[in-house]
Protein backbone atom coordinates (compact mmCIF):
# COMPACT_ATOMS: atom_id res chain seq x y z
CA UNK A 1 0.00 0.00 0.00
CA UNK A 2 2.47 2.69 1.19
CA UNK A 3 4.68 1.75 -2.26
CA UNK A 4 1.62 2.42 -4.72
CA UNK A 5 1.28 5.56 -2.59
CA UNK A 6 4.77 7.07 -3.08
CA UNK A 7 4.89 5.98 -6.62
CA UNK A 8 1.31 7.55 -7.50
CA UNK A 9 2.89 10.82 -6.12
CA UNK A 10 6.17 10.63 -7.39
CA UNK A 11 4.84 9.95 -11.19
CA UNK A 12 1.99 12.54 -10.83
CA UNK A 13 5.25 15.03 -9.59
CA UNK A 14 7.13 14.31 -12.35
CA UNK A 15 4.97 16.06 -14.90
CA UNK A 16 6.14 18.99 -13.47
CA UNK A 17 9.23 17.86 -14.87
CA UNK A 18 7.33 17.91 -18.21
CA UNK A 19 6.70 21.47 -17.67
CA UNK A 20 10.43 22.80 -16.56
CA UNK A 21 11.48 20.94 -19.87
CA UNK A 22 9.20 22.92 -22.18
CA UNK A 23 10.27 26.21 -19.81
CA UNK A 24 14.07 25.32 -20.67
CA UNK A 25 14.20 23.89 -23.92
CA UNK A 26 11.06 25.89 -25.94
CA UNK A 27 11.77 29.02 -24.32
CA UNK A 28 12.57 30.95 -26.95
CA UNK A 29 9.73 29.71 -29.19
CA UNK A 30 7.20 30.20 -26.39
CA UNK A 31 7.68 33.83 -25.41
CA UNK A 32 5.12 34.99 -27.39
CA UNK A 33 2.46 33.36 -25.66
CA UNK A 34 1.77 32.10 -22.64
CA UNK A 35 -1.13 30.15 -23.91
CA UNK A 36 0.90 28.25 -26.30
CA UNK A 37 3.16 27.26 -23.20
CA UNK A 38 -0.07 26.15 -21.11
CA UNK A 39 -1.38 23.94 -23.98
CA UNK A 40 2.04 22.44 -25.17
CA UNK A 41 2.49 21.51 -21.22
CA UNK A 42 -1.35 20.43 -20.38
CA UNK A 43 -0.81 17.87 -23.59
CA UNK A 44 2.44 16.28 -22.19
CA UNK A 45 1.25 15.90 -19.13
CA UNK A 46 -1.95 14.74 -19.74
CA UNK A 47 -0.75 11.97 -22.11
CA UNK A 48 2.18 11.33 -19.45
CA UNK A 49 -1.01 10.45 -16.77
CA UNK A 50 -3.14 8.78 -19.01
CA UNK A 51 -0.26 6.28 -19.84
CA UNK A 52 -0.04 5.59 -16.18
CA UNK A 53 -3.36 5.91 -15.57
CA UNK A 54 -3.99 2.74 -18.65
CA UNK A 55 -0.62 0.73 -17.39
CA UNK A 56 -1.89 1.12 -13.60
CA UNK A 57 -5.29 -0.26 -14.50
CA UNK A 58 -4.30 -2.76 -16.76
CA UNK A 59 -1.07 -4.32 -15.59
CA UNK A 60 -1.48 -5.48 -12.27
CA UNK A 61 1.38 -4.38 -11.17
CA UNK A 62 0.02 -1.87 -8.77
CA UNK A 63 -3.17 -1.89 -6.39
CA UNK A 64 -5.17 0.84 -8.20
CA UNK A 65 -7.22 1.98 -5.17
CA UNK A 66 -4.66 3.58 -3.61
CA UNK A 67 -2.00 4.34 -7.00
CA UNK A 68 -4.76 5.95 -8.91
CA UNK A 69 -5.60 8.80 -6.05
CA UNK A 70 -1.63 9.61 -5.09
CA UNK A 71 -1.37 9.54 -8.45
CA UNK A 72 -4.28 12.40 -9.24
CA UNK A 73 -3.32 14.34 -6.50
CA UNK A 74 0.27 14.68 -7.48
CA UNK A 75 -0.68 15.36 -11.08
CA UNK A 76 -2.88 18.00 -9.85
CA UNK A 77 0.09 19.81 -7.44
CA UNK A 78 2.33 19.59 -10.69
CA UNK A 79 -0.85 21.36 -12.10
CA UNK A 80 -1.01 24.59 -9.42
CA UNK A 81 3.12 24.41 -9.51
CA UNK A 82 2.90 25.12 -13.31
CA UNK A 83 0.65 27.82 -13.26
CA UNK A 84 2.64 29.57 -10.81
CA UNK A 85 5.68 28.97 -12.44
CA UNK A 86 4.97 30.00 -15.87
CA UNK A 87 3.23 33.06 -14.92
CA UNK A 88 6.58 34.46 -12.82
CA UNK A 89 8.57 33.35 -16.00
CA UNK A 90 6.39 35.48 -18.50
CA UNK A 91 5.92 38.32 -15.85
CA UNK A 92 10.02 38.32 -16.00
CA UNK A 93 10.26 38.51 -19.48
């Protein structure tokens, strides 16, 4: 139980990983719009989760009662830590 917990959280966390690397690497493309950022970053991520989502489900591998909700509610702090981060990176530039 506490392993599917940790591991929902740290793979919903990491698509704020997913986020930084669009913030570092597209940069320079994505300074002319912030909504271009949001979307390019809400796609990743929400592929990244529905992967996880579809191998939790389907593989066994993890008890989905308790992967599927650490999972969520780390995808959803990655959420509120992107939209704080990319607004102080276009308010900088």
């Amino acid at each position: 139980m506490t392993w599917e917990i940790v591991a929902g959280l740290a793979c919903g966390l990491a698509s704020a990983a997913v986020s930084e690397g669009i913030l570092r690497i597209g940069a320079p493309v994505l300074e002319q719009s912030l909504f271009r950022a949001l979307a390019a970053g809400a796609a990743l991520r929400t592929i990244w989760i529905l992967a996880l989502l579809a191998w939790a489900l389907g593989s066994g591998a993890v008890q989905p009662r308790f992967f599927v909700p650490a999972l969520l509610l780390g995808y959803l702090a990655a959420q509120a830590f992107e939209g704080v981060r990319y607004t102080r990176y276009f308010e900088k530039c």
